[in-house]
N, C-alpha and C. Protein backbone atom coordinates (compact mmCIF):
# COMPACT_ATOMS: atom_id res chain seq x y z
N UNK A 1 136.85 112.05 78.64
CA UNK A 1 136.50 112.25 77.25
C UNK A 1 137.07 111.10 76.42
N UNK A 2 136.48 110.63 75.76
CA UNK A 2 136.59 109.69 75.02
C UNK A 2 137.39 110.36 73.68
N UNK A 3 138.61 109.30 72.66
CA UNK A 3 138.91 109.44 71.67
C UNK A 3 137.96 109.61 70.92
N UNK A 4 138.49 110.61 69.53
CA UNK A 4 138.04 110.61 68.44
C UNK A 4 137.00 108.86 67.89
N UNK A 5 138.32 108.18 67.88
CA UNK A 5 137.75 106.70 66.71
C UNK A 5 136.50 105.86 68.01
N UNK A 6 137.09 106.06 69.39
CA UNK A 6 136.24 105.59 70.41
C UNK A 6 134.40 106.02 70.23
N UNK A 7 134.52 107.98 70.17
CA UNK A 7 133.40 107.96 70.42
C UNK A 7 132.44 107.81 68.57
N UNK A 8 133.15 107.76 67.99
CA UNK A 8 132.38 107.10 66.46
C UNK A 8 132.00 106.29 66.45
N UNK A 9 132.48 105.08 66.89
CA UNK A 9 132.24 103.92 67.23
C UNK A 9 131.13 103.30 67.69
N UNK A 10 130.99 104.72 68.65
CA UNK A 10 129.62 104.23 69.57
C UNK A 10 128.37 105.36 69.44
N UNK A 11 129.11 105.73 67.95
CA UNK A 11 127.87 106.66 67.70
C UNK A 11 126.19 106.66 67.33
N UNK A 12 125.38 107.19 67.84
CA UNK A 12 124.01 106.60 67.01
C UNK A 12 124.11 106.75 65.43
N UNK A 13 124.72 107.49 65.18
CA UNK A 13 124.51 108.37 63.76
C UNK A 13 125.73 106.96 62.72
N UNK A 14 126.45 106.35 63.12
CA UNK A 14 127.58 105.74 62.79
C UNK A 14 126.92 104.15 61.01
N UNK A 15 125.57 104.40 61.32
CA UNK A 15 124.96 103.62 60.12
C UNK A 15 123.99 104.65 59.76
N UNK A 16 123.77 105.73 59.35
CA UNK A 16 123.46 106.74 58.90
C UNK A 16 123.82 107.37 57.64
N UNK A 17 122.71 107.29 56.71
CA UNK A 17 123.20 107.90 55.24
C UNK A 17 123.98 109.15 55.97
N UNK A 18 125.29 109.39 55.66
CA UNK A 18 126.00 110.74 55.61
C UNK A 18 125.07 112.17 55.46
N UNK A 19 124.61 112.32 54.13
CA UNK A 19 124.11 113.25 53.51
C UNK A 19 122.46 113.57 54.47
N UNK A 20 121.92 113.01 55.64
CA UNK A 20 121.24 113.37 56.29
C UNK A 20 122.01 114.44 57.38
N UNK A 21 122.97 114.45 57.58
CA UNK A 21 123.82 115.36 58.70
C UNK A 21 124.39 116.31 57.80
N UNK A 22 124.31 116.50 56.39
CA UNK A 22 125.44 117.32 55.41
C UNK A 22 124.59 117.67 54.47
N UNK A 23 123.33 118.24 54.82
CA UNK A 23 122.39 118.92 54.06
C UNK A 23 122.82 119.68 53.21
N UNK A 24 121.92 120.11 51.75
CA UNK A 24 122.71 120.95 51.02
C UNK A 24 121.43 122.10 51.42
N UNK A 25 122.01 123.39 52.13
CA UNK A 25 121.10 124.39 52.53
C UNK A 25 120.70 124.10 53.70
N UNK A 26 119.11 125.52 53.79
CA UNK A 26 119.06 125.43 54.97
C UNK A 26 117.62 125.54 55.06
N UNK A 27 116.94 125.34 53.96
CA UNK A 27 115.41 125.86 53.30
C UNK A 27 115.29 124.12 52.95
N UNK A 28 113.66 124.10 53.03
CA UNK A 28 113.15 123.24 52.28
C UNK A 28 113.35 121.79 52.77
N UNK A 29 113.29 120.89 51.45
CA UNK A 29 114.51 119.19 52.52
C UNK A 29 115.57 119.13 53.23
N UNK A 30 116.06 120.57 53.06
CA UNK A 30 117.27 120.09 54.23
C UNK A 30 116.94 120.55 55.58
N UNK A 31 115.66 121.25 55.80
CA UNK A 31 115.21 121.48 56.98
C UNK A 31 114.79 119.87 57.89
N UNK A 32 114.59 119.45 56.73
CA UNK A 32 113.60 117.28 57.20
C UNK A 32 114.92 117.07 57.50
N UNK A 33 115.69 117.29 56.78
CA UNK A 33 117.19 116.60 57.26
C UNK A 33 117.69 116.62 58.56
N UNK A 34 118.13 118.03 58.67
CA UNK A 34 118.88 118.54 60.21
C UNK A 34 117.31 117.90 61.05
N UNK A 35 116.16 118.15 60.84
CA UNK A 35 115.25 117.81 61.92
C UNK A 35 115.42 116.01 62.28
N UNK A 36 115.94 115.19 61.54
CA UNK A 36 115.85 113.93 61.21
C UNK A 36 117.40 113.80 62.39
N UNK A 37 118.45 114.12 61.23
CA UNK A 37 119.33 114.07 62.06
C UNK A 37 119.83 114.48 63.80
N UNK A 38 119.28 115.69 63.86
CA UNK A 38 119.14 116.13 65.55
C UNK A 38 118.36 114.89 65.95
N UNK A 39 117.32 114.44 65.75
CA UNK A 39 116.69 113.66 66.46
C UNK A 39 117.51 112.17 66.50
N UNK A 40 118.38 111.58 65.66
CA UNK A 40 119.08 110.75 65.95
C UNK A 40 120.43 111.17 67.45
N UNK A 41 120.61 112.46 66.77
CA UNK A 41 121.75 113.07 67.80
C UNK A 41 120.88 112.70 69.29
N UNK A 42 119.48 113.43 69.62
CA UNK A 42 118.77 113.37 70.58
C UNK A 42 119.15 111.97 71.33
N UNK A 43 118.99 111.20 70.90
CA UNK A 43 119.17 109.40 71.07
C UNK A 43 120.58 109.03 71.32
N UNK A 44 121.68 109.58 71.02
CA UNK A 44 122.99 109.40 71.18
C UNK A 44 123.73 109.52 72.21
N UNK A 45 124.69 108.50 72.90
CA UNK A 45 125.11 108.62 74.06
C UNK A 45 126.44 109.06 74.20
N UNK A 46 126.81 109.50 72.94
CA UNK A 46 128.26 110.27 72.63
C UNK A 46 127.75 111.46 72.16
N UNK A 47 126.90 112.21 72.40
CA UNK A 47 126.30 113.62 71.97
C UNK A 47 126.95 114.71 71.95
N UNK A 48 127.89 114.35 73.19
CA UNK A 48 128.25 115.79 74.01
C UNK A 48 129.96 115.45 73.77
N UNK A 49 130.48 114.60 73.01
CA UNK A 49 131.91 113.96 72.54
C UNK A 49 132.02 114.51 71.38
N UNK A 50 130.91 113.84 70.31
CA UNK A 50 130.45 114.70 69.20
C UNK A 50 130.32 116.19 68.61
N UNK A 51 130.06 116.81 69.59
CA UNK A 51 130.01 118.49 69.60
C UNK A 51 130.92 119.10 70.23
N UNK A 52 131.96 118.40 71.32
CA UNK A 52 132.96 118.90 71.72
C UNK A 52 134.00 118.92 70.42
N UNK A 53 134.13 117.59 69.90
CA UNK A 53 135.43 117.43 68.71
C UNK A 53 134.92 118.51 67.47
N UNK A 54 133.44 119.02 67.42
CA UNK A 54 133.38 119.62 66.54
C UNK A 54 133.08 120.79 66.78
N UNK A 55 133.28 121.95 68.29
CA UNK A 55 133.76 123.25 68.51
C UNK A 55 135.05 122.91 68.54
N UNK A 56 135.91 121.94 68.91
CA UNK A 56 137.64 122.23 69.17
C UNK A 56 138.41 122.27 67.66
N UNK A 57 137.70 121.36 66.53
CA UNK A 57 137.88 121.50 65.48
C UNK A 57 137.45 122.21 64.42
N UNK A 58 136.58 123.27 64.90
CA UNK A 58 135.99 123.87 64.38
C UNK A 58 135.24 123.33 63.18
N UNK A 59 134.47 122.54 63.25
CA UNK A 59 133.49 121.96 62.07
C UNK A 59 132.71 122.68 61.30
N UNK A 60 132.80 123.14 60.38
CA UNK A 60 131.50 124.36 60.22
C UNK A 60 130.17 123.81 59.23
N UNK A 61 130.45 122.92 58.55
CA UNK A 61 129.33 122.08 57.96
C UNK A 61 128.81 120.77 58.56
N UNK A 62 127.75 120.64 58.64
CA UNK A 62 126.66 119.45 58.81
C UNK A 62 126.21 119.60 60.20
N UNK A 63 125.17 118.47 60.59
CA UNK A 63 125.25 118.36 61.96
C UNK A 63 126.06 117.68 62.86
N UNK A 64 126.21 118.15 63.87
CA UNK A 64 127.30 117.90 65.06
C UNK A 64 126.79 117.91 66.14
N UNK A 65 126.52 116.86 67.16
CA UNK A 65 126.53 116.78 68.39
C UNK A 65 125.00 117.38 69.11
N UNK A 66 123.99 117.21 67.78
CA UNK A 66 122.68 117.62 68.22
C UNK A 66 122.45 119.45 67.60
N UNK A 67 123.57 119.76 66.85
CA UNK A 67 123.50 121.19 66.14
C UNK A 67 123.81 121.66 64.83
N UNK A 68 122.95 122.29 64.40
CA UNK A 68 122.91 122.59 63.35
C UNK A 68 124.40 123.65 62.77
N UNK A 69 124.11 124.34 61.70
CA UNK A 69 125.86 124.38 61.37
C UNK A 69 126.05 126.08 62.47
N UNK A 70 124.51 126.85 62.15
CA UNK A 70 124.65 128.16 62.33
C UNK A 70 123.93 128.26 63.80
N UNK A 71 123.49 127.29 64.61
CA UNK A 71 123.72 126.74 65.87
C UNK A 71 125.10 127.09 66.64
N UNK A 72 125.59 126.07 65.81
CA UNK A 72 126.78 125.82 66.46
C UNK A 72 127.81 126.91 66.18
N UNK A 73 127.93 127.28 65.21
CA UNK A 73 128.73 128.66 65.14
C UNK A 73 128.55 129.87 66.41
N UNK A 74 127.22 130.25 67.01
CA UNK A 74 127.05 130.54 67.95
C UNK A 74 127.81 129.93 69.29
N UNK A 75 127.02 128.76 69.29
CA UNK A 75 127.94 128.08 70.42
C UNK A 75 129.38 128.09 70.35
N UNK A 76 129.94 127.92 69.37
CA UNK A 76 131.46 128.01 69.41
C UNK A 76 131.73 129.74 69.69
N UNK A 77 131.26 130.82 69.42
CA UNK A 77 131.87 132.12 69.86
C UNK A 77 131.55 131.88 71.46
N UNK A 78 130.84 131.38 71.89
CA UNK A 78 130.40 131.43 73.14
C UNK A 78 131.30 130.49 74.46
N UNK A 79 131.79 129.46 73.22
CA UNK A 79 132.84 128.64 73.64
C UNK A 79 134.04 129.21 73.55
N UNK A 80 134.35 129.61 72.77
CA UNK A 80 135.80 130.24 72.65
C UNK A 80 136.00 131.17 73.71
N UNK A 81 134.97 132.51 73.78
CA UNK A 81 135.41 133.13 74.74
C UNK A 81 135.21 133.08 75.88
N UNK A 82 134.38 131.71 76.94
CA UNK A 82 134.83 131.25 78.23
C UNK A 82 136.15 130.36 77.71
N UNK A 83 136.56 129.86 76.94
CA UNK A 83 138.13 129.49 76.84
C UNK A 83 138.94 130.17 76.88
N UNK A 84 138.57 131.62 76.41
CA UNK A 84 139.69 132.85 76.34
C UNK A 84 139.45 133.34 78.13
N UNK A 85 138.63 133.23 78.76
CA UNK A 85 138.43 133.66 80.43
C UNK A 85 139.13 132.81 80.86
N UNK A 86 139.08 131.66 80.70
CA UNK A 86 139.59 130.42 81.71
C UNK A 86 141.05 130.76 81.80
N UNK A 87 141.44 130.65 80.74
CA UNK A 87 143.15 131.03 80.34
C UNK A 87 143.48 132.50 80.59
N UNK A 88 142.58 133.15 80.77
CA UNK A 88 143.57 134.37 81.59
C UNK A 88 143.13 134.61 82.89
């Protein structure tokens, strides 16, 4: 696994207006957004670096690692509790 500043670095998203990954909502243009942004994620070879730092940090706004916010909220309960199996 690559560092934090490592895998930014080599991110697709890394010359990217911000506010395409940090939609306001979840209706309307910010649907073009997250669809815009996933598809940069799609293309990214730190994808899976990206979405790891943002279930361990719990990120809860924008896109992350190819997911949307209420995506990923899923995935993180789903993550947490094979983390809670592993450890016991």
């Amino acid at each position: 696994m690559l560092t934090i500043t490592e895998w930014r670095q080599m991110s697709a998203c890394r010359d990217s207006e911000p506010s395409l990954f940090f939609p306001v909502g979840t209706t309307g243009p910010a649907l073009d957004h997250i669809a815009d942004a996933k598809a940069i994620c799609a293309q990214c070879s730190v994808q899976e670096d990206c979405l790891q730092y943002a279930l361990e940090s719990n990120q809860e706004a924008g896109v992350w690692g190819g997911y949307a916010e209420d995506e990923r909220r899923r995935l993180r309960k789903r993550w947490l509790a094979e983390r809670r199996r592993r450890a016991g």
